[in-house]
N, C-alpha and C. Protein backbone atom coordinates (compact mmCIF):
# COMPACT_ATOMS: atom_id res chain seq x y z
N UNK A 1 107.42 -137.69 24.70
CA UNK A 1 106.27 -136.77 24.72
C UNK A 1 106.23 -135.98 26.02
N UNK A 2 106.59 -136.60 27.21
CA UNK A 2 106.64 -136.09 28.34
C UNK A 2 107.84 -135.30 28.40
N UNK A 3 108.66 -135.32 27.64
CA UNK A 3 109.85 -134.52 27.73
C UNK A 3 109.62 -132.93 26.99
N UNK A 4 108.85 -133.49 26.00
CA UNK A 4 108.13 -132.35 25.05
C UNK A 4 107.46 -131.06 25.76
N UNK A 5 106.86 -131.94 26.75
CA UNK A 5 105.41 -131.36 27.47
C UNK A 5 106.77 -130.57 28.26
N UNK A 6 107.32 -131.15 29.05
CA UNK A 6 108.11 -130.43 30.24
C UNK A 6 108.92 -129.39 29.83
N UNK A 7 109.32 -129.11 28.42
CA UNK A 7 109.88 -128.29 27.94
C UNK A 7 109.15 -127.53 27.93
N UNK A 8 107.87 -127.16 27.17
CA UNK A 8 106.81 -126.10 27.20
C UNK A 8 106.57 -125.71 27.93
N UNK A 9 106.48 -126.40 29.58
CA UNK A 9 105.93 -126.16 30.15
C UNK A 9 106.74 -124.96 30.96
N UNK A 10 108.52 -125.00 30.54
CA UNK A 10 109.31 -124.65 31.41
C UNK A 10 109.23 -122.92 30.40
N UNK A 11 109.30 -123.69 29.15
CA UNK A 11 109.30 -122.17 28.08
C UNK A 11 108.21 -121.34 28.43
N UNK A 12 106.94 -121.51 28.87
CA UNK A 12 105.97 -121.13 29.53
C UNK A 12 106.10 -120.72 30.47
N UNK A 13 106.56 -120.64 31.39
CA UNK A 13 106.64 -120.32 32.79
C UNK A 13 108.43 -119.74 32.68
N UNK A 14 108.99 -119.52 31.51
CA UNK A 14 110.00 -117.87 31.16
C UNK A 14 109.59 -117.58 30.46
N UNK A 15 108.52 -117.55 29.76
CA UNK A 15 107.70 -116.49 29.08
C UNK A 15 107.05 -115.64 29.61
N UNK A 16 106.39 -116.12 30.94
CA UNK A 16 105.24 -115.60 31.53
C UNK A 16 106.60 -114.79 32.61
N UNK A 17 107.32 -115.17 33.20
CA UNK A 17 108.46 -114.75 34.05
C UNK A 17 108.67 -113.27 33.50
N UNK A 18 108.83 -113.40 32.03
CA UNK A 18 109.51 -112.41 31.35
C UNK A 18 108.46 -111.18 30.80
N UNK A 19 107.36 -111.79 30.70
CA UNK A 19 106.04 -110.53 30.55
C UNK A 19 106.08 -110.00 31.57
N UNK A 20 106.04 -110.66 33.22
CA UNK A 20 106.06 -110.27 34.04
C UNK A 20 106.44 -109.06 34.35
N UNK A 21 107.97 -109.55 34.14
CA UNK A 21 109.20 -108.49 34.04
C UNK A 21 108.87 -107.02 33.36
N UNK A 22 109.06 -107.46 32.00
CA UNK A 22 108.45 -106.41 31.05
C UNK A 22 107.42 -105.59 31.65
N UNK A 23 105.76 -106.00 32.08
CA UNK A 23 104.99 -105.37 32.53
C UNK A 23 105.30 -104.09 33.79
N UNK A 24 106.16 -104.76 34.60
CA UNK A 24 106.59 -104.22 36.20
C UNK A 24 107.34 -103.17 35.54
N UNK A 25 108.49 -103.54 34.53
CA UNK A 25 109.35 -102.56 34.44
C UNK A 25 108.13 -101.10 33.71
N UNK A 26 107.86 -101.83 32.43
CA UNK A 26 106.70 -100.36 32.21
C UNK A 26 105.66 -99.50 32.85
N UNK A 27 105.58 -100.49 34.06
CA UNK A 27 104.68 -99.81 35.23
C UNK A 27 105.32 -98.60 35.91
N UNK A 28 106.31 -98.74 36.09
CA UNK A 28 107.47 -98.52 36.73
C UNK A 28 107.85 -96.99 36.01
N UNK A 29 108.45 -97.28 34.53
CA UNK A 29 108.75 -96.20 33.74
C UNK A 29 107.87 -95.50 33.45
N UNK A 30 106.38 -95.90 33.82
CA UNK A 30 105.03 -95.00 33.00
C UNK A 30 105.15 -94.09 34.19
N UNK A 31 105.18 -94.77 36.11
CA UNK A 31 104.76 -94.18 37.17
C UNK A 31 105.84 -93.27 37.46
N UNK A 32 107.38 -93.15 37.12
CA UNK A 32 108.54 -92.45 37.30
C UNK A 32 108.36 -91.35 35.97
N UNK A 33 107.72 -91.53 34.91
CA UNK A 33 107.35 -90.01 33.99
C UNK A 33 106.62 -89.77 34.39
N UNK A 34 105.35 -89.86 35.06
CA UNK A 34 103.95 -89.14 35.60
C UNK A 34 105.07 -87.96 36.73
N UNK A 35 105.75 -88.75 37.60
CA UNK A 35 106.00 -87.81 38.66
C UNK A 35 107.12 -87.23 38.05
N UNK A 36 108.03 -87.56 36.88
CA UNK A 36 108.82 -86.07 36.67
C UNK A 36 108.23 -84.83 36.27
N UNK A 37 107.06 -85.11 34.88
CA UNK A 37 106.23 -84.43 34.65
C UNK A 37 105.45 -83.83 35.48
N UNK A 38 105.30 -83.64 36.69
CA UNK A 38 104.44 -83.61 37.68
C UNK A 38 104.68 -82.16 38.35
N UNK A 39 106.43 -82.87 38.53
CA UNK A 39 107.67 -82.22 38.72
C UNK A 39 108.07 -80.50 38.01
N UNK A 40 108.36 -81.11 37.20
CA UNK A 40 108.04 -80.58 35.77
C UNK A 40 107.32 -78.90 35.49
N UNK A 41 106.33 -79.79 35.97
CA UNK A 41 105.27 -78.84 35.37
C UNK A 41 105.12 -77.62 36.93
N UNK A 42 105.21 -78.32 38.11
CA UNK A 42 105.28 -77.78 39.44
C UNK A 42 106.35 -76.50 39.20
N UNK A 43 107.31 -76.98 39.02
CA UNK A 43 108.67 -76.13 38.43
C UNK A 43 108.16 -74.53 37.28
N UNK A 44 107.77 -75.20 36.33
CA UNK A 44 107.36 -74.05 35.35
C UNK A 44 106.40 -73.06 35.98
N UNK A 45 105.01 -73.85 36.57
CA UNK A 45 104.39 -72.98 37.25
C UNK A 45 104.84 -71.68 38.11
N UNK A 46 106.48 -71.92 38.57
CA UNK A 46 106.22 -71.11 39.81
C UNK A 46 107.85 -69.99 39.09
N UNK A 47 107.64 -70.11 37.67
CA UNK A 47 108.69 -68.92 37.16
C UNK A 47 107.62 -68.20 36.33
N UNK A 48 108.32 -67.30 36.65
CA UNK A 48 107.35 -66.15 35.59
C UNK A 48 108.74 -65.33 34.76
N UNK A 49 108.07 -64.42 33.64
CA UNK A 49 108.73 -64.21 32.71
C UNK A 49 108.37 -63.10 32.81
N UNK A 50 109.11 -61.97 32.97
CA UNK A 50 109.09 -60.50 33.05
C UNK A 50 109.93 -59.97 31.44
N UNK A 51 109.27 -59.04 30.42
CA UNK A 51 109.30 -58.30 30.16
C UNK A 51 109.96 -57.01 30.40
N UNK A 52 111.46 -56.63 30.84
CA UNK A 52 111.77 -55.26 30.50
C UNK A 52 112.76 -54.59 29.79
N UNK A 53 112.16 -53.80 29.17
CA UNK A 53 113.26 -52.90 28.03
C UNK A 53 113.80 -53.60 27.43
N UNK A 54 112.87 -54.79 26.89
CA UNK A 54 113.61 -55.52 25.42
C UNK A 54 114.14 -56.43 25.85
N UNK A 55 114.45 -57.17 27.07
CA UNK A 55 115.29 -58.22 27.93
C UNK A 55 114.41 -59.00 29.01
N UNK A 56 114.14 -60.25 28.79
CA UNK A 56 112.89 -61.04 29.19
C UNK A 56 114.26 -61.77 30.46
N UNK A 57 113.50 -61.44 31.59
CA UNK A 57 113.89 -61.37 32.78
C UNK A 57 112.94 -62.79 33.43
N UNK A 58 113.65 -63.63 34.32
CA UNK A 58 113.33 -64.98 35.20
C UNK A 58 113.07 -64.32 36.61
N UNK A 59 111.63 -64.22 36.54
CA UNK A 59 111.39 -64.42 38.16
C UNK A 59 110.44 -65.53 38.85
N UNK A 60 110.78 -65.82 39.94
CA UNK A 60 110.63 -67.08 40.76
C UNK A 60 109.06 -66.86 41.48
N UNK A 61 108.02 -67.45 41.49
CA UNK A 61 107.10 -67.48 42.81
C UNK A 61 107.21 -68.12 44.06
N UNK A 62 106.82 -67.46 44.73
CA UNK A 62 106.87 -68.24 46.23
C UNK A 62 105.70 -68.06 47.22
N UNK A 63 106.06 -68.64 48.35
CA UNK A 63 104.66 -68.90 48.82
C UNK A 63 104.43 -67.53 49.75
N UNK A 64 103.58 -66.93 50.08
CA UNK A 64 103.62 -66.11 51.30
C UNK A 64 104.07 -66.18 52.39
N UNK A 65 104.09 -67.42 53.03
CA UNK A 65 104.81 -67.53 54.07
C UNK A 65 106.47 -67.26 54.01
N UNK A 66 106.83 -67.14 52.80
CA UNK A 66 108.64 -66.89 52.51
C UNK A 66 108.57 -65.92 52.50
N UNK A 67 107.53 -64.62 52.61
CA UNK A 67 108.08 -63.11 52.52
C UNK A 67 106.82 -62.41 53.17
N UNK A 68 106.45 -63.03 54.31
CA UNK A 68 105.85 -62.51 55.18
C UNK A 68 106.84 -60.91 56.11
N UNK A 69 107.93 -61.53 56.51
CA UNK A 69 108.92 -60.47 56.54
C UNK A 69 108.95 -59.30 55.98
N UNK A 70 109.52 -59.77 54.81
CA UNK A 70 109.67 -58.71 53.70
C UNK A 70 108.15 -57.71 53.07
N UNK A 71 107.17 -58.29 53.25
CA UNK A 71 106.37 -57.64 52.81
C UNK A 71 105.62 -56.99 53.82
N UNK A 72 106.00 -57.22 55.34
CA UNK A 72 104.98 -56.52 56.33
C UNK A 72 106.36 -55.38 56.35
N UNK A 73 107.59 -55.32 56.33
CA UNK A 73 107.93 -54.10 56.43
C UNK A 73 107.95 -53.72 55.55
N UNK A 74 107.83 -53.90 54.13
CA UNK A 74 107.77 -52.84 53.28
C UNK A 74 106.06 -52.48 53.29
N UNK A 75 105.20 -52.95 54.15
CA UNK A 75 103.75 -52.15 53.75
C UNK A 75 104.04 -51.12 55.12
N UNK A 76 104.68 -51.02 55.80
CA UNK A 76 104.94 -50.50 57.03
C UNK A 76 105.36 -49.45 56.60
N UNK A 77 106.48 -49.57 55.80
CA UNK A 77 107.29 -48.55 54.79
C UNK A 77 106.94 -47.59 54.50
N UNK A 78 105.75 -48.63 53.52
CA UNK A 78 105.17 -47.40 51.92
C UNK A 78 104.25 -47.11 53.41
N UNK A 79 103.58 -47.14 54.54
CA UNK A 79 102.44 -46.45 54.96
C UNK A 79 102.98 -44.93 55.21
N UNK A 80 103.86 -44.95 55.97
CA UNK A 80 104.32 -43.85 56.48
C UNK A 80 105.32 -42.96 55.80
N UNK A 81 105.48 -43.18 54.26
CA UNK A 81 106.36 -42.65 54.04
C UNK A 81 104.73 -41.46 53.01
N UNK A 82 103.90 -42.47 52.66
CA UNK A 82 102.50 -42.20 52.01
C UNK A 82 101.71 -40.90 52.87
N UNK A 83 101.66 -41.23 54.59
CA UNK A 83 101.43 -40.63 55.50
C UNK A 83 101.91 -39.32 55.54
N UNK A 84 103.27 -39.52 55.71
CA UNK A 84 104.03 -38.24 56.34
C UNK A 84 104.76 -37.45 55.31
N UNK A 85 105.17 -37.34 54.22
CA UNK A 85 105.53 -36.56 53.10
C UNK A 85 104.33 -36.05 52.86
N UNK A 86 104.57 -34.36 52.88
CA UNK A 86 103.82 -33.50 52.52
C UNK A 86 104.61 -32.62 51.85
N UNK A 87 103.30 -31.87 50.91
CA UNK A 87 103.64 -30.74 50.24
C UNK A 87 103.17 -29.42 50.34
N UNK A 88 103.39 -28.41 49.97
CA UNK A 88 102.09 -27.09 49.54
C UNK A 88 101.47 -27.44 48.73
N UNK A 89 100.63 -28.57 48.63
CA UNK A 89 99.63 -28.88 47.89
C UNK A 89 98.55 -29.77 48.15
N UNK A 90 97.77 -29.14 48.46
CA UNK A 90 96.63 -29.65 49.00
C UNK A 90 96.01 -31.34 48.26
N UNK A 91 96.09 -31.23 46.64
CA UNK A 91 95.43 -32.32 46.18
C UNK A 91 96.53 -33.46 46.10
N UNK A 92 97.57 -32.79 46.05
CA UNK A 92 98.64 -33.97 46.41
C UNK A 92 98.73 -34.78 47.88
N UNK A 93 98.41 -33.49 48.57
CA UNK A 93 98.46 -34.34 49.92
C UNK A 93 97.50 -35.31 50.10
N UNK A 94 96.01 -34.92 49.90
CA UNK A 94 94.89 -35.62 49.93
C UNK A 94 95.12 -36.99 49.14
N UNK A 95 95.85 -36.70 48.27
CA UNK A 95 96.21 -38.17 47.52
C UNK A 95 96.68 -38.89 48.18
N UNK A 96 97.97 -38.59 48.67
CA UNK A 96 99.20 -39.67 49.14
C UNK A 96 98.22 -40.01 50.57
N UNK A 97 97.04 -39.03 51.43
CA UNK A 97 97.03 -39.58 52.55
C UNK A 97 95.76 -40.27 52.38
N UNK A 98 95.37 -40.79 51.26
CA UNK A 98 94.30 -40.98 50.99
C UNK A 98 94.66 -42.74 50.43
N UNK A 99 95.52 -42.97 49.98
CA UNK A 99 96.40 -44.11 49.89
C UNK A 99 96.73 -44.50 50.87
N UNK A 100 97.31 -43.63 52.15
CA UNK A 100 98.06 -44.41 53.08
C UNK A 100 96.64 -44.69 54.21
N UNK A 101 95.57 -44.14 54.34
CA UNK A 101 94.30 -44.83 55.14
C UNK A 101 93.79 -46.21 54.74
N UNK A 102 94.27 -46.30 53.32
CA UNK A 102 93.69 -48.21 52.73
C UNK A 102 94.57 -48.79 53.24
N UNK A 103 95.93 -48.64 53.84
CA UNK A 103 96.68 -49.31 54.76
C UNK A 103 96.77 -49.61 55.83
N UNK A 104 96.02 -49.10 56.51
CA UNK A 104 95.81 -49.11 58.12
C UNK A 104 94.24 -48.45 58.41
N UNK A 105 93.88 -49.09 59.78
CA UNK A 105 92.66 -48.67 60.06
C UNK A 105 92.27 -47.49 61.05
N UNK A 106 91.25 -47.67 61.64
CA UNK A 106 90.79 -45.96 62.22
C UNK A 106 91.95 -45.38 63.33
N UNK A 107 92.61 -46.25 63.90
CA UNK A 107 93.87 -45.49 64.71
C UNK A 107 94.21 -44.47 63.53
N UNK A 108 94.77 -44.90 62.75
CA UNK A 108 95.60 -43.84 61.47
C UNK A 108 94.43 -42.63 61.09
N UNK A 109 93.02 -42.68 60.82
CA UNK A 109 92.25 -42.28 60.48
C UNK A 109 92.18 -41.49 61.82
N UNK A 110 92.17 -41.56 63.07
CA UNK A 110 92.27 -40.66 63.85
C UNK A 110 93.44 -39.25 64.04
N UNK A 111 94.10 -40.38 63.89
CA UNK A 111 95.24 -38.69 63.47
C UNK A 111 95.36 -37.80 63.02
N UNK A 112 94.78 -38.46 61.38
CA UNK A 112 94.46 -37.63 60.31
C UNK A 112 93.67 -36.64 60.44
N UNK A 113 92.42 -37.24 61.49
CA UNK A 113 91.59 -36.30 61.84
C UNK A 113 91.84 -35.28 62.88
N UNK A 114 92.74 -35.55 63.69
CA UNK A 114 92.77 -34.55 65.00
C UNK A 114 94.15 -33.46 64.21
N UNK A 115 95.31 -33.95 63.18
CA UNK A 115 96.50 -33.00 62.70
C UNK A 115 95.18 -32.23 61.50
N UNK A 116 94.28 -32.82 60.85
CA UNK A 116 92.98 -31.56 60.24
C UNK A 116 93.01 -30.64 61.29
N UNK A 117 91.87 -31.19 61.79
CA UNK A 117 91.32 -29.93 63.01
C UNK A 117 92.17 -28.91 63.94
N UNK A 118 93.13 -30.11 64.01
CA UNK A 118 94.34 -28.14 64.46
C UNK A 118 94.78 -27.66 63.46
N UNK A 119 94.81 -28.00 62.29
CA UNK A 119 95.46 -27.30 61.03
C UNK A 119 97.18 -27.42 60.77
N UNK A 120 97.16 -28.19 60.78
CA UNK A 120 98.38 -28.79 60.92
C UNK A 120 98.58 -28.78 59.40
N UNK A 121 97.91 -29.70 58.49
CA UNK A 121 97.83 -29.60 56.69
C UNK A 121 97.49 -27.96 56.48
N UNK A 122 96.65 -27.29 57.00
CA UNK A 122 96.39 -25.83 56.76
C UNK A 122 97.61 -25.26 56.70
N UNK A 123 98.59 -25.02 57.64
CA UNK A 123 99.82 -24.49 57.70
C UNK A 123 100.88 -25.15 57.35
N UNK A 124 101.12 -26.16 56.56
CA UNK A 124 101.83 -26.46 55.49
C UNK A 124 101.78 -26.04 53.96
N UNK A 125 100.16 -25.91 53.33
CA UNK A 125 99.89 -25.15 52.74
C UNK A 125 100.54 -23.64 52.73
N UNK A 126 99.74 -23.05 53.85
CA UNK A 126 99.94 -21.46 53.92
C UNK A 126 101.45 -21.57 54.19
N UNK A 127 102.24 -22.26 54.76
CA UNK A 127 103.64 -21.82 54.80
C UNK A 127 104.27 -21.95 54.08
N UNK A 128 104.14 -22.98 52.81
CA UNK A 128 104.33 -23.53 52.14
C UNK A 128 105.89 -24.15 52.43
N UNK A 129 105.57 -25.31 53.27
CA UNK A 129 106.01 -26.14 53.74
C UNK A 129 106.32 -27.60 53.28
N UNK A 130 107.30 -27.74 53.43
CA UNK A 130 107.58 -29.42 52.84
C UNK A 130 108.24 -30.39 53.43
N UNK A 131 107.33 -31.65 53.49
CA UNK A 131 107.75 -32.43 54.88
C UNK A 131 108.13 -33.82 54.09
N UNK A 132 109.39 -34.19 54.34
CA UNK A 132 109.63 -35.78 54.18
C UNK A 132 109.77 -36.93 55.07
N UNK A 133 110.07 -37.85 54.71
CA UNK A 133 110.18 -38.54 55.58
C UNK A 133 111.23 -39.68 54.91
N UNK A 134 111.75 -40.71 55.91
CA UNK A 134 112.79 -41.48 55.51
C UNK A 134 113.05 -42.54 56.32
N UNK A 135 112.62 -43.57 56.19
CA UNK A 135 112.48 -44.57 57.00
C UNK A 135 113.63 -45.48 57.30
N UNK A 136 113.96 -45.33 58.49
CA UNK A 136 115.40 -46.12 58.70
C UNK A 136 115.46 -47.54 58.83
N UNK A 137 114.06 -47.92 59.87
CA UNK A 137 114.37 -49.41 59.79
C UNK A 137 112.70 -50.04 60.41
N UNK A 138 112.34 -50.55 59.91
CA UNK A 138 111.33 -51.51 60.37
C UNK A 138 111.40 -53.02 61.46
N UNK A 139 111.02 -52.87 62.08
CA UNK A 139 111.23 -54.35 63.10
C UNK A 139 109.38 -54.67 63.17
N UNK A 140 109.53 -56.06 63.01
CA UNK A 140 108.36 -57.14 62.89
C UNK A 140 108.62 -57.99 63.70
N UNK A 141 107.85 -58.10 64.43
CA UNK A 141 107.38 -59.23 65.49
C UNK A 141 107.09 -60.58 64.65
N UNK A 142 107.48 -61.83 63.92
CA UNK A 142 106.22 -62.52 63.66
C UNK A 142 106.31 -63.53 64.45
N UNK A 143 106.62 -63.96 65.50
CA UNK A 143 106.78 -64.78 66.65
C UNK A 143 105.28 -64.98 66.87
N UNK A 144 104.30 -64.15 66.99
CA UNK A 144 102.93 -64.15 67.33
C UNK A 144 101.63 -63.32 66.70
N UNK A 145 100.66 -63.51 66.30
CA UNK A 145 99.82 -62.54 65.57
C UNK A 145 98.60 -62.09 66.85
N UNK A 146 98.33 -60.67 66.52
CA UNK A 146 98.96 -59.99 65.07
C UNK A 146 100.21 -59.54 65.33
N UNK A 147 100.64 -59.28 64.15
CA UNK A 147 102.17 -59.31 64.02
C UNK A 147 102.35 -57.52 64.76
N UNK A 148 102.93 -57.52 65.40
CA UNK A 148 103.88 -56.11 66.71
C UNK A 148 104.93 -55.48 65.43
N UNK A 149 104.93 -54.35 64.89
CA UNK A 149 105.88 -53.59 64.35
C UNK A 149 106.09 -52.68 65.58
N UNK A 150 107.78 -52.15 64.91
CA UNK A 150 108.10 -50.62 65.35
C UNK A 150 109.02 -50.19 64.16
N UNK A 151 108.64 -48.86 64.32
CA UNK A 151 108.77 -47.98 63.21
C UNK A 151 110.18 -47.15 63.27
N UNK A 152 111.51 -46.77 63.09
CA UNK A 152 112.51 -45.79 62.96
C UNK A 152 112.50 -45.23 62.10
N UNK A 153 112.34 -43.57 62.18
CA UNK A 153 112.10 -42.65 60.83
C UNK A 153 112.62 -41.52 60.77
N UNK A 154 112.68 -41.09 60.14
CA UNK A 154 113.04 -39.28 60.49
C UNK A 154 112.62 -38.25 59.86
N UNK A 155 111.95 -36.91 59.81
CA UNK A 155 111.22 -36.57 59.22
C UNK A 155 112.14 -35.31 58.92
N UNK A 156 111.74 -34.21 57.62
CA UNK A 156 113.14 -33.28 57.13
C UNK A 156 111.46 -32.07 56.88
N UNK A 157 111.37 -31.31 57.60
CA UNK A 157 110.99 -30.13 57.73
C UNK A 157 111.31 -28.92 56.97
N UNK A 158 111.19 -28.83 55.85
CA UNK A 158 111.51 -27.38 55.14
C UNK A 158 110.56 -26.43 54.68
N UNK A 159 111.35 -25.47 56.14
CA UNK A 159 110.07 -23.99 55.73
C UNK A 159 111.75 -23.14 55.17
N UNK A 160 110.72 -22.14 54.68
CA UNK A 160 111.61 -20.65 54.18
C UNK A 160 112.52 -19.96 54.96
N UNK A 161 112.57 -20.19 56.21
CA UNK A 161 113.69 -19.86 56.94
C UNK A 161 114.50 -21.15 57.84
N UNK A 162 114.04 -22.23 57.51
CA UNK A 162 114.94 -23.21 58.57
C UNK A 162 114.67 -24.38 58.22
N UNK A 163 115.28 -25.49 58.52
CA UNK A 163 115.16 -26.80 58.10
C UNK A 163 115.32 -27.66 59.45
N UNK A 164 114.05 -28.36 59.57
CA UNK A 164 114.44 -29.12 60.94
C UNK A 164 114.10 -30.99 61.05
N UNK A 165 115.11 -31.34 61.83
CA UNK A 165 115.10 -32.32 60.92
C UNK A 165 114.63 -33.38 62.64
N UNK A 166 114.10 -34.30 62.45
CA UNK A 166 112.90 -34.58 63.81
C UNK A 166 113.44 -36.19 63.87
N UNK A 167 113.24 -36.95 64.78
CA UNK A 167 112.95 -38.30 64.99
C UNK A 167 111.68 -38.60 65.35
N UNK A 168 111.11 -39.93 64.65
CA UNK A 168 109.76 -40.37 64.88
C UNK A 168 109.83 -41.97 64.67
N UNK A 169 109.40 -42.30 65.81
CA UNK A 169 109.45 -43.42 66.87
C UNK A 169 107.86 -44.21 66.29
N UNK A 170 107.12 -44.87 65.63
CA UNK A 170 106.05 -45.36 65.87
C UNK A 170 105.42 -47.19 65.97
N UNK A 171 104.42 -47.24 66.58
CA UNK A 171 104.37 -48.99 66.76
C UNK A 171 103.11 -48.90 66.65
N UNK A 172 102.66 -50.53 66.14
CA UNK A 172 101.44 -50.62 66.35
C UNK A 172 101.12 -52.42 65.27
N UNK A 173 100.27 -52.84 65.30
CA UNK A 173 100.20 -54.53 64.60
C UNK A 173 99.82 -54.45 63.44
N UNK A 174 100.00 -55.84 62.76
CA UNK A 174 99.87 -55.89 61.70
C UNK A 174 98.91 -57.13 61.45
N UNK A 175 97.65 -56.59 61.00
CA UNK A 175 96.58 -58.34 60.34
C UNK A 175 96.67 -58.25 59.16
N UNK A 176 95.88 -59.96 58.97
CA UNK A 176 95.89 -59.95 57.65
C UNK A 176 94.97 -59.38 57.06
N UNK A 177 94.43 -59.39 55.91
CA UNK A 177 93.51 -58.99 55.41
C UNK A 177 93.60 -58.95 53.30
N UNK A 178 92.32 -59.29 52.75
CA UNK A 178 92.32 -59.63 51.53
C UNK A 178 93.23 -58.52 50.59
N UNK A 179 94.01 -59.07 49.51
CA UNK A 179 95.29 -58.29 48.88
C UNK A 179 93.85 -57.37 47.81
N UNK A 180 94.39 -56.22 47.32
CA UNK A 180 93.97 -55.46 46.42
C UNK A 180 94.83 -54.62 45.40
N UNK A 181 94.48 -53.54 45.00
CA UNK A 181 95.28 -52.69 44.10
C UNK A 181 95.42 -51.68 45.17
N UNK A 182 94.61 -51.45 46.22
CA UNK A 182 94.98 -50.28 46.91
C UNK A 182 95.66 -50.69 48.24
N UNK A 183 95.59 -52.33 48.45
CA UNK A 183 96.58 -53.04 49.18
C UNK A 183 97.46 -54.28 48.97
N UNK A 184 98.12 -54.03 48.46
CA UNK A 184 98.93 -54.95 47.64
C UNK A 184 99.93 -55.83 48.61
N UNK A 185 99.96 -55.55 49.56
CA UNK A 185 100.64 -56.25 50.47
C UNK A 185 99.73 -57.73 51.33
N UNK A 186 98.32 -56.75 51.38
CA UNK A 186 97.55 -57.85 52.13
C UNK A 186 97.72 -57.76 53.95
N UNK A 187 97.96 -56.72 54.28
CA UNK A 187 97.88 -56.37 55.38
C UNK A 187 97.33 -54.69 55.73
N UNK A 188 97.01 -54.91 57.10
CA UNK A 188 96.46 -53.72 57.87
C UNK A 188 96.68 -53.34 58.85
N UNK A 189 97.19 -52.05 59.40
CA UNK A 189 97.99 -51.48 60.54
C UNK A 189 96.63 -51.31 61.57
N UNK A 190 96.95 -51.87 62.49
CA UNK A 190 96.06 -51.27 63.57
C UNK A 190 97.01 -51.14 64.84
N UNK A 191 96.21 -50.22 65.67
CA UNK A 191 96.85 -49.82 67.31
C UNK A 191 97.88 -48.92 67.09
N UNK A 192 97.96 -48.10 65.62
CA UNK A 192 99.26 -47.45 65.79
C UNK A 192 99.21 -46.15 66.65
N UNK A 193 100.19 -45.88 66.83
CA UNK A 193 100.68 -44.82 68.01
C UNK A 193 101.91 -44.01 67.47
N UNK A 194 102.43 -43.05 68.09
CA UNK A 194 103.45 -42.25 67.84
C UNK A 194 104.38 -42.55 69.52
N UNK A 195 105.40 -43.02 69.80
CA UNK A 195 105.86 -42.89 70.78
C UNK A 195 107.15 -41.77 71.18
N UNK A 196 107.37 -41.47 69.55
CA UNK A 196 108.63 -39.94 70.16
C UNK A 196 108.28 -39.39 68.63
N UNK A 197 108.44 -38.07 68.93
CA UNK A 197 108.71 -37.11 67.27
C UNK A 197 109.00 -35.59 68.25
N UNK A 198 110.15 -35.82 68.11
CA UNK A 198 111.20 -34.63 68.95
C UNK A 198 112.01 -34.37 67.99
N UNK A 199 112.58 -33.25 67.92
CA UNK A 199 113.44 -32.30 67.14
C UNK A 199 115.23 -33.06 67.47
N UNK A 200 115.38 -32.76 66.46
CA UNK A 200 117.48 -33.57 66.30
C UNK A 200 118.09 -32.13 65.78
N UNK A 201 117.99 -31.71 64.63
CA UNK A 201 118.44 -30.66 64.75
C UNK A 201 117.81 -29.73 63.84
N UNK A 202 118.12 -27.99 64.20
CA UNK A 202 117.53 -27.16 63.44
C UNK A 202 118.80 -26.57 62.34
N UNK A 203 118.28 -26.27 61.55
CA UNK A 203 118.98 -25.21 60.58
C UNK A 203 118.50 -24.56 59.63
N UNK A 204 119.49 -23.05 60.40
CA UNK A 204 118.38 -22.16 59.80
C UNK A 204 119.27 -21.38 58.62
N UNK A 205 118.40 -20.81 57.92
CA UNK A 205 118.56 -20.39 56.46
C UNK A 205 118.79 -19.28 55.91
């Protein structure tokens, strides 16, 4: 009888050994699918699915801090390219410079105001004048905020008798500030300045 008992007792205690087991391991396999799924799902979140011309295109999200770079010089970019391309057309101009003031603050808004008042837009009009611009290279500070740009550009001057073609030098910082439709970058130029816009060469027509 005592031999009986000691048997049970041993079948009992690898039974219970073996639930054990069992239990740990499903703990185990339940807590290793939570975090693939987790995984998973982290993953899907951060692709998006573009739509074009009939061909569904994989693009990736990322965080802001991965294209802090990239996106303070291209708002640097679109400011001055928004800025300084002009036409003989008054409502066009007012447009593009009317876009490029939601990019930067009253420094820029000062300019605008002092190239008005000498007539600077007046005699592009009346000359009917057309000004581009072409941005060579952007440099960003982000070592420290606010973030220090400088600007390399060149601007292409075409009146009816000559074409002149200019260098323009400009700097000034970059904050942050809440993203919109009329700022899509999420930044704002302040302290800008002009430090050269001198003539490279003329040609005349």
């Amino acid at each position: 009888m005592f031999k009986k008992l000691k048997n049970l007792e041993t079948a009992f205690q690898h039974v219970r050994g073996f639930t054990i087991a069992v239990v740990t391991c499903s703990c185990l396999l339940v807590g290793f699918s939570i975090w693939e799924c987790r995984s998973l799902v982290a993953t899907i979140q951060n692709r998006v699915y573009i739509l074009f011309n009939g061909k569904v295109l994989e693009a990736f999200a990322a965080d802001r801090h991965d294209n802090v770079a990239v996106e303070a010089r291209d708002h640097v970019k679109t400011f001055h390219e928004l800025f300084f391309t002009l036409s003989p057309d008054d409502k066009a101009n007012q447009a593009s410079i009317g876009k490029a003031l939601y990019l930067a603050d009253e420094s820029a808004k000062r300019v605008y105001d002092n190239l008005s008042e000498s007539g600077y837009y007046a005699n592009i009009i009346s000359g009917n004048i057309s000004q581009e611009l072409t941005v060579d290279s952007v440099h960003v500070d982000l070592s420290s905020y606010p973030y220090a740009f400088r600007c390399y550009a060149k601007q292409r001057i075409i009146r009816t008798t000559s074409i002149v073609t200019r260098s323009l030098i400009t700097t000034g910082e970059l904050r942050n500030v809440s993203r919109s439709d009329n700022n899509p970058h999420g930044f704002l130029i302040q302290r800008w300045t002009t430090i050269e816009n001198k003539d490279l060469q003329i040609i005349n027509r």
